[in-house]
N, C-alpha and C. Protein backbone atom coordinates (compact mmCIF):
# COMPACT_ATOMS: atom_id res chain seq x y z
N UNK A 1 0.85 -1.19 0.00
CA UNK A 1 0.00 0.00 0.00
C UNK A 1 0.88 1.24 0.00
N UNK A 2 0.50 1.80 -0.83
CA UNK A 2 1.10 3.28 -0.87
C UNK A 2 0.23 4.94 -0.43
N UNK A 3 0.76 4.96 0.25
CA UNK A 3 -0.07 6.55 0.46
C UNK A 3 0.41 8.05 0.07
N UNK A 4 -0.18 8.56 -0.65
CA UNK A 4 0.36 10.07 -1.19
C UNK A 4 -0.79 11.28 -0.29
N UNK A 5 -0.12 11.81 0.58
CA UNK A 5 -0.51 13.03 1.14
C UNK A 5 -0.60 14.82 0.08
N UNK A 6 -1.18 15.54 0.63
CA UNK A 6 -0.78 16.74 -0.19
C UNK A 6 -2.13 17.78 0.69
N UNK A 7 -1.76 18.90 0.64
CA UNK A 7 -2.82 20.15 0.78
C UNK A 7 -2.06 20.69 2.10
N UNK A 8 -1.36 20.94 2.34
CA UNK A 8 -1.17 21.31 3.47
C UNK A 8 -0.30 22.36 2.83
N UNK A 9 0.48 23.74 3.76
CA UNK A 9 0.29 24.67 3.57
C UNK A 9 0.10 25.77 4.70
N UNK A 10 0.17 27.50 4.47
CA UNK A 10 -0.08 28.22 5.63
C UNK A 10 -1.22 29.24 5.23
N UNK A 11 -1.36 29.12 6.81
CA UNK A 11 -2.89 29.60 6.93
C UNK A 11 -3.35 30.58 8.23
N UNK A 12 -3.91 31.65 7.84
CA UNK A 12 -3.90 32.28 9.09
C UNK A 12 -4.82 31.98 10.43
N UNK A 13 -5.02 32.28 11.27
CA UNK A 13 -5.61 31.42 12.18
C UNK A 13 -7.10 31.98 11.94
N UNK A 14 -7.77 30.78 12.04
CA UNK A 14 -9.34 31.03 12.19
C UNK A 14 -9.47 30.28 10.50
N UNK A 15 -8.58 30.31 9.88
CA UNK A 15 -8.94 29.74 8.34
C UNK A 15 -8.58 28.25 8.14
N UNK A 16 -9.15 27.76 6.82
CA UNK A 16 -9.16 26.58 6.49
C UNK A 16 -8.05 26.05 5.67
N UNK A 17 -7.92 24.25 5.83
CA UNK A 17 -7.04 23.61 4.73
C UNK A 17 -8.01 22.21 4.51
N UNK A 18 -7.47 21.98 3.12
CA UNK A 18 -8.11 20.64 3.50
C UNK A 18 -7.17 19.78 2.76
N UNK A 19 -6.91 18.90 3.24
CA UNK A 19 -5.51 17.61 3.20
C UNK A 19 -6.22 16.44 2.63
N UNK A 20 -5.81 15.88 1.24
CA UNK A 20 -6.12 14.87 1.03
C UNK A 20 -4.97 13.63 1.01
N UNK A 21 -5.56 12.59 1.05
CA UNK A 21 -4.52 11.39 0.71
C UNK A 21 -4.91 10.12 -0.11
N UNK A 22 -4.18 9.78 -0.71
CA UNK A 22 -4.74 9.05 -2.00
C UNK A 22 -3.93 7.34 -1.86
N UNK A 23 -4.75 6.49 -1.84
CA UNK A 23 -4.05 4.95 -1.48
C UNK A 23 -4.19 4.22 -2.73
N UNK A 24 -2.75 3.76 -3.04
CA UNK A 24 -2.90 2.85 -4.48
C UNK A 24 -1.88 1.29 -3.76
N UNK A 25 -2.11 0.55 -4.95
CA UNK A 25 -1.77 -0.77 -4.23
C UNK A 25 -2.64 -1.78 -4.11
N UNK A 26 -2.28 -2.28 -2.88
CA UNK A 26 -3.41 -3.71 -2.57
C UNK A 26 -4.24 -3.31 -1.38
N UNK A 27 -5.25 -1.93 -1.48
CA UNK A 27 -6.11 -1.45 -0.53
C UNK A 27 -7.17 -2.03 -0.23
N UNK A 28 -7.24 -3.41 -0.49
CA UNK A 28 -8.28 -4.13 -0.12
C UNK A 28 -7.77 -4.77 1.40
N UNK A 29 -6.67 -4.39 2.23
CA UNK A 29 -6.40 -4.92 3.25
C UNK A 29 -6.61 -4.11 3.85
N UNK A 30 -6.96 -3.00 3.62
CA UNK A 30 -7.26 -1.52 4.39
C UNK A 30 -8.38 -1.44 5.24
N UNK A 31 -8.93 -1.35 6.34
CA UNK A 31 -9.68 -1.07 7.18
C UNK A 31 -10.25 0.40 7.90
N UNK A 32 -8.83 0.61 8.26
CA UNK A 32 -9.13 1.99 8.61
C UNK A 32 -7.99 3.36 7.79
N UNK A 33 -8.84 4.08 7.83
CA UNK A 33 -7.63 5.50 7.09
C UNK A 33 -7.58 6.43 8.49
N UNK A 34 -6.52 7.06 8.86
CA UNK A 34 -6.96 7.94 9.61
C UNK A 34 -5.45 9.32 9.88
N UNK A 35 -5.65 9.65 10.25
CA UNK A 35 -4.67 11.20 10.08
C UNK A 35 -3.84 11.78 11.68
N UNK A 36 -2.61 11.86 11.41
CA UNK A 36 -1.83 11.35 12.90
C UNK A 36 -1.20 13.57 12.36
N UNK A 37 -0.19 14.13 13.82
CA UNK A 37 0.33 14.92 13.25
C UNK A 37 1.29 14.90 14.28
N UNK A 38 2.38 15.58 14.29
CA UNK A 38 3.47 16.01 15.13
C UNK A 38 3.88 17.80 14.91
N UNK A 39 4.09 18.25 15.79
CA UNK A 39 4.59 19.26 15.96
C UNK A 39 6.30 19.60 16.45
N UNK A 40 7.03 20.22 16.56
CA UNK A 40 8.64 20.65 16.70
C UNK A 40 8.06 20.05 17.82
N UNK A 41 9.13 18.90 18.77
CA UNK A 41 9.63 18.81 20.06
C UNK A 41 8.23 18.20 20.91
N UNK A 42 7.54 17.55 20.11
CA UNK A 42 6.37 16.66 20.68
C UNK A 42 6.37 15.31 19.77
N UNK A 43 5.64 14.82 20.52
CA UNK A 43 5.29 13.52 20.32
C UNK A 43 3.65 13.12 19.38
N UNK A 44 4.18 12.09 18.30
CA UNK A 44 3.28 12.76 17.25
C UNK A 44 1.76 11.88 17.85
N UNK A 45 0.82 12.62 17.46
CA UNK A 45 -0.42 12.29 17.77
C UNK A 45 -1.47 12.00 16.64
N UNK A 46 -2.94 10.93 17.51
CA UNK A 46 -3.67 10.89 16.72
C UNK A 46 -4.73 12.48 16.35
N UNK A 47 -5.58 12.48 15.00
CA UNK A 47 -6.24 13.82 14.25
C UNK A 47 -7.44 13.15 14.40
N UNK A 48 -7.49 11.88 13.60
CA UNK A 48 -8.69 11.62 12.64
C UNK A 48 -8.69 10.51 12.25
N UNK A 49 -10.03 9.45 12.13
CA UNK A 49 -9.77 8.31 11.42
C UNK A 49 -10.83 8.00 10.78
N UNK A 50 -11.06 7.20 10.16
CA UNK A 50 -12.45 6.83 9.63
C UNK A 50 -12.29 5.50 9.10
N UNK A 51 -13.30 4.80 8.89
CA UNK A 51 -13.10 3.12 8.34
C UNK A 51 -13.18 2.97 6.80
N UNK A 52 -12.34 2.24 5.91
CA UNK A 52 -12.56 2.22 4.89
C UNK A 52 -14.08 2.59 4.04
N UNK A 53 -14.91 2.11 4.37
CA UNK A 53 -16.24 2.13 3.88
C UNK A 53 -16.64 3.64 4.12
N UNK A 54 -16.09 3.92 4.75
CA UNK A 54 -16.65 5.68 4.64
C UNK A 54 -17.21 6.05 6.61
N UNK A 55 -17.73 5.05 7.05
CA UNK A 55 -18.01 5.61 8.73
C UNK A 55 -17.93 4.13 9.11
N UNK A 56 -17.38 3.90 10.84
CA UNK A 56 -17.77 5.42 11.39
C UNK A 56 -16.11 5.97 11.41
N UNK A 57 -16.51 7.39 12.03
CA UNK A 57 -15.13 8.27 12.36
C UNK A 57 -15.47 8.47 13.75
N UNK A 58 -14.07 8.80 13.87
CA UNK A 58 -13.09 8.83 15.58
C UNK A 58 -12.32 10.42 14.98
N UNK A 59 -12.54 11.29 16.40
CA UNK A 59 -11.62 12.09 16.24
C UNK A 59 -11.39 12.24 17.59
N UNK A 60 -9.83 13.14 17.68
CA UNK A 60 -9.34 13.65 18.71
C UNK A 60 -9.96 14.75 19.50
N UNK A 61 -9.96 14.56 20.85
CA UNK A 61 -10.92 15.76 21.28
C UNK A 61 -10.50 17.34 21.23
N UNK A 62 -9.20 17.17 20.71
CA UNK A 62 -8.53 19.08 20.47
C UNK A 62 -9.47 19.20 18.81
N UNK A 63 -9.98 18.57 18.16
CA UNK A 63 -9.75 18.81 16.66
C UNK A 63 -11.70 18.36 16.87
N UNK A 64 -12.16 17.63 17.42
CA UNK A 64 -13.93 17.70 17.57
C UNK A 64 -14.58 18.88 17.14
N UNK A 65 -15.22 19.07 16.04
CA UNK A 65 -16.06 19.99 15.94
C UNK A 65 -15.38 21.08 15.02
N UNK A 66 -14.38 20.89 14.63
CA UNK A 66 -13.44 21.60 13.65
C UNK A 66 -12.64 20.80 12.13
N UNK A 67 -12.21 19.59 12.19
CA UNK A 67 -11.98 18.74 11.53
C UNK A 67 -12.82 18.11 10.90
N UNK A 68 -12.92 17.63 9.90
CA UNK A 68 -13.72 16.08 9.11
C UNK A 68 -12.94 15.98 8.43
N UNK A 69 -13.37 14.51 8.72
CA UNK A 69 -12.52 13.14 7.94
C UNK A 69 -13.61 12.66 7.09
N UNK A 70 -13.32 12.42 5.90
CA UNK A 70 -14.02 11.94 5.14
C UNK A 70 -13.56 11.36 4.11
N UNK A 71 -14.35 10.43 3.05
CA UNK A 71 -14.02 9.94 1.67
C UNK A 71 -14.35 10.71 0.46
N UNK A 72 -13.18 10.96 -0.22
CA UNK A 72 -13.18 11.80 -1.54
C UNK A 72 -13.98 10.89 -2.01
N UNK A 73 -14.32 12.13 -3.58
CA UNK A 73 -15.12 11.49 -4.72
C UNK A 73 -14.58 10.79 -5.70
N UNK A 74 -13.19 10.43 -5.27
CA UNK A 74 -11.98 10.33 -6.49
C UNK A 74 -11.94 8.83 -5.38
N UNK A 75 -11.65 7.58 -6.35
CA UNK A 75 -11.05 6.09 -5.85
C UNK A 75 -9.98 6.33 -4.47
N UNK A 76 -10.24 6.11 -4.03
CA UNK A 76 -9.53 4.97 -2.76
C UNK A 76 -8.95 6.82 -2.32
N UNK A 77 -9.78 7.54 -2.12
CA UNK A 77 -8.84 8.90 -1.57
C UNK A 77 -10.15 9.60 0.19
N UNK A 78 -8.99 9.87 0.64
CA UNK A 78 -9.44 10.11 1.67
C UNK A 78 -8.64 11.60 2.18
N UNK A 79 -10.43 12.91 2.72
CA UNK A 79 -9.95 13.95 2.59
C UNK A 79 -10.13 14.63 4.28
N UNK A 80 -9.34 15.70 5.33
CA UNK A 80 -9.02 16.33 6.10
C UNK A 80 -9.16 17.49 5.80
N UNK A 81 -10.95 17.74 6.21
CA UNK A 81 -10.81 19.38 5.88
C UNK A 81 -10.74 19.80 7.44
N UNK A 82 -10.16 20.99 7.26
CA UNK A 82 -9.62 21.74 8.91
C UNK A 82 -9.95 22.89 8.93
N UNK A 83 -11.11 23.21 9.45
CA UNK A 83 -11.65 25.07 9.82
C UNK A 83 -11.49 25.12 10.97
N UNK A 84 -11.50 26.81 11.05
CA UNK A 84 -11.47 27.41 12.00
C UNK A 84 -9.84 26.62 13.31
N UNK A 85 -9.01 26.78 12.20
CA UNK A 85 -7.50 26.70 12.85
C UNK A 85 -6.92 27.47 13.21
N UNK A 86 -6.08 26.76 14.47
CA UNK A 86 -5.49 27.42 15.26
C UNK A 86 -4.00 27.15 15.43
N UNK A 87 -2.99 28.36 15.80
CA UNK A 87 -1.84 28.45 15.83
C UNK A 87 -1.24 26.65 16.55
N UNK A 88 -1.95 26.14 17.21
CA UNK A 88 -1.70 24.77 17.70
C UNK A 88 -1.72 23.96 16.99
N UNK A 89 -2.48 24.05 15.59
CA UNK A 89 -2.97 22.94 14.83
C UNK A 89 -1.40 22.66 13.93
N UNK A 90 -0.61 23.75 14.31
CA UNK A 90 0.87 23.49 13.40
C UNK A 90 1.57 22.38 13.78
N UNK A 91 1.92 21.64 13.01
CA UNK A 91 2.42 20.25 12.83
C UNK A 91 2.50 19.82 11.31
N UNK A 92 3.57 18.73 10.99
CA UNK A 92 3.21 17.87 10.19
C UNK A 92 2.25 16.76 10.21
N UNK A 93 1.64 16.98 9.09
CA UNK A 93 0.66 15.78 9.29
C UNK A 93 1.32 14.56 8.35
N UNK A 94 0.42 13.73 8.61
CA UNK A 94 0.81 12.24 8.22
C UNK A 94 -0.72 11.32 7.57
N UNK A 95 -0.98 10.94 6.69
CA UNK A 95 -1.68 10.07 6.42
C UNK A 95 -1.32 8.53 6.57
N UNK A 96 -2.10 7.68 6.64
CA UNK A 96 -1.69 6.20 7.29
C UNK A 96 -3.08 5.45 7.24
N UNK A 97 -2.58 4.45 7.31
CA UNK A 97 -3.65 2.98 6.57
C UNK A 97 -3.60 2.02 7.97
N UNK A 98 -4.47 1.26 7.96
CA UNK A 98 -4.55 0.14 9.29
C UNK A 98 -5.01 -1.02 8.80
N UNK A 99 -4.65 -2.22 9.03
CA UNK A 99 -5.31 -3.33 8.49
C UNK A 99 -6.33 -3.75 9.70
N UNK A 100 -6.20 -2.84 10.78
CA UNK A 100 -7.49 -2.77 11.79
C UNK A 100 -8.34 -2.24 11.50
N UNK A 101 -9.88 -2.41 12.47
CA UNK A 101 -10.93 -2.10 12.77
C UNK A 101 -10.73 -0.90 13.93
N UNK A 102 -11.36 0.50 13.65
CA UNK A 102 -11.06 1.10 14.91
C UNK A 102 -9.87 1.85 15.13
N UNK A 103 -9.10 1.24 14.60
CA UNK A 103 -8.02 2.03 14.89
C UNK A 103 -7.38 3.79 14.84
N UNK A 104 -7.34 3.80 16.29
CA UNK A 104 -6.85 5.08 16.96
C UNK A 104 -5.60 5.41 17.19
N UNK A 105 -4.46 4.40 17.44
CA UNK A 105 -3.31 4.72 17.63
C UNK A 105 -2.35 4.00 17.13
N UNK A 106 -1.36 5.08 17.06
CA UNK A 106 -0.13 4.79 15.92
C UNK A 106 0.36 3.59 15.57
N UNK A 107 0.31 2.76 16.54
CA UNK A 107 1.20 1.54 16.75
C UNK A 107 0.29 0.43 15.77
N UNK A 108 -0.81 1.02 15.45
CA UNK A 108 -1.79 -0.14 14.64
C UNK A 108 -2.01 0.52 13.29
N UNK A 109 -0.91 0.95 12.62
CA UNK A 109 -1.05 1.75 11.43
C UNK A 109 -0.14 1.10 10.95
N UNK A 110 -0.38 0.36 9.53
CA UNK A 110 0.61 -0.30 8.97
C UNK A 110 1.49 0.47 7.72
N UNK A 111 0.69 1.16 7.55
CA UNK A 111 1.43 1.94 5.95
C UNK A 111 1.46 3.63 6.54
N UNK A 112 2.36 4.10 6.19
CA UNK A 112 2.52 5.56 6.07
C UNK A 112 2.97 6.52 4.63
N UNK A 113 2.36 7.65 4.71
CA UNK A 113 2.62 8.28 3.40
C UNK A 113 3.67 9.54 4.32
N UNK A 114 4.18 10.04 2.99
CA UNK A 114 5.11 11.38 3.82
C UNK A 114 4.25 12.46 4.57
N UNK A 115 5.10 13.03 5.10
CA UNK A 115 3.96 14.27 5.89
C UNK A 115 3.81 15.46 5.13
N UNK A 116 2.67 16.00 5.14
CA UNK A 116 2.95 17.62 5.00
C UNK A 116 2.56 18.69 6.07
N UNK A 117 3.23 19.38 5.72
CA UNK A 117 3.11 20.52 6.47
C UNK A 117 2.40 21.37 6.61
N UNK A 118 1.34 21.77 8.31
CA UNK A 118 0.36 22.58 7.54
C UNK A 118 0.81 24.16 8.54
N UNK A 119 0.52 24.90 8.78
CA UNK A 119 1.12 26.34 9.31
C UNK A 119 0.27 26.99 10.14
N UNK A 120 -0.09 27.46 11.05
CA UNK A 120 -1.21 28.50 11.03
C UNK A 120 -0.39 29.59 12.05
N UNK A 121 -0.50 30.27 11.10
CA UNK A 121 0.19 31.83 11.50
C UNK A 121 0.04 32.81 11.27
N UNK A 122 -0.19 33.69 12.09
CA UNK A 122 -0.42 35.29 11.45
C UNK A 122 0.04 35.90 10.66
């Protein structure tokens, strides 16, 4: 499985990005998609997840009510739109695949795509 990330970018605070990631390969082992990030001098964390089929989704309680995770209209792609961001939300993000059910944390993510970078700054 391969994962290609992209949309990320700077943004002033209170505004939007939205991050997609695109899975080619043998994605029929795929279960869950879901969206991890790290920031300078922390420890990287879970965003977002959702189950192959489209629901249900899990999110982190900093990102509840601001984030969706969802399935593009485009094959096997899965999209991270992010409003109303905040100077905290800066990190690299990461897209990642699970051959689990559920899965929330890192250690049950089998495939990773590169990160991008998203900004939020004045």
């Amino acid at each position: 499985v391969q994962l290609q990330a992209s949309g990320g970018g700077l943004v002033q605070p209170g505004g939007s990005l939205r991050l997609s990631c695109a899975a080619s390969g043998r994605t029929s082992v795929i279960n869950t998609m879901g969206w991890f990030r790290q920031a300078p001098g922390k420890e990287r964390e879970f965003v977002a997840a959702i189950a192959w089929r489209g629901s249900p989704r899990y999110y982190a309680d900093s990102v509840r009510g601001r984030f969706t995770i969802s399935r593009a209209s485009a094959k096997d792609t899965f999209s991270l739109q992010m409003d109303s961001l905040k100077p905290e939300d800066t990190a690299v993000y990461y897209c990642a695949a699970s051959t689990y059910s559920y899965a929330r944390h890192g250690n049950k993510y089998d495939f990773w795509g590169q990160g991008t970078q998203v900004t939020v700054s004045s």
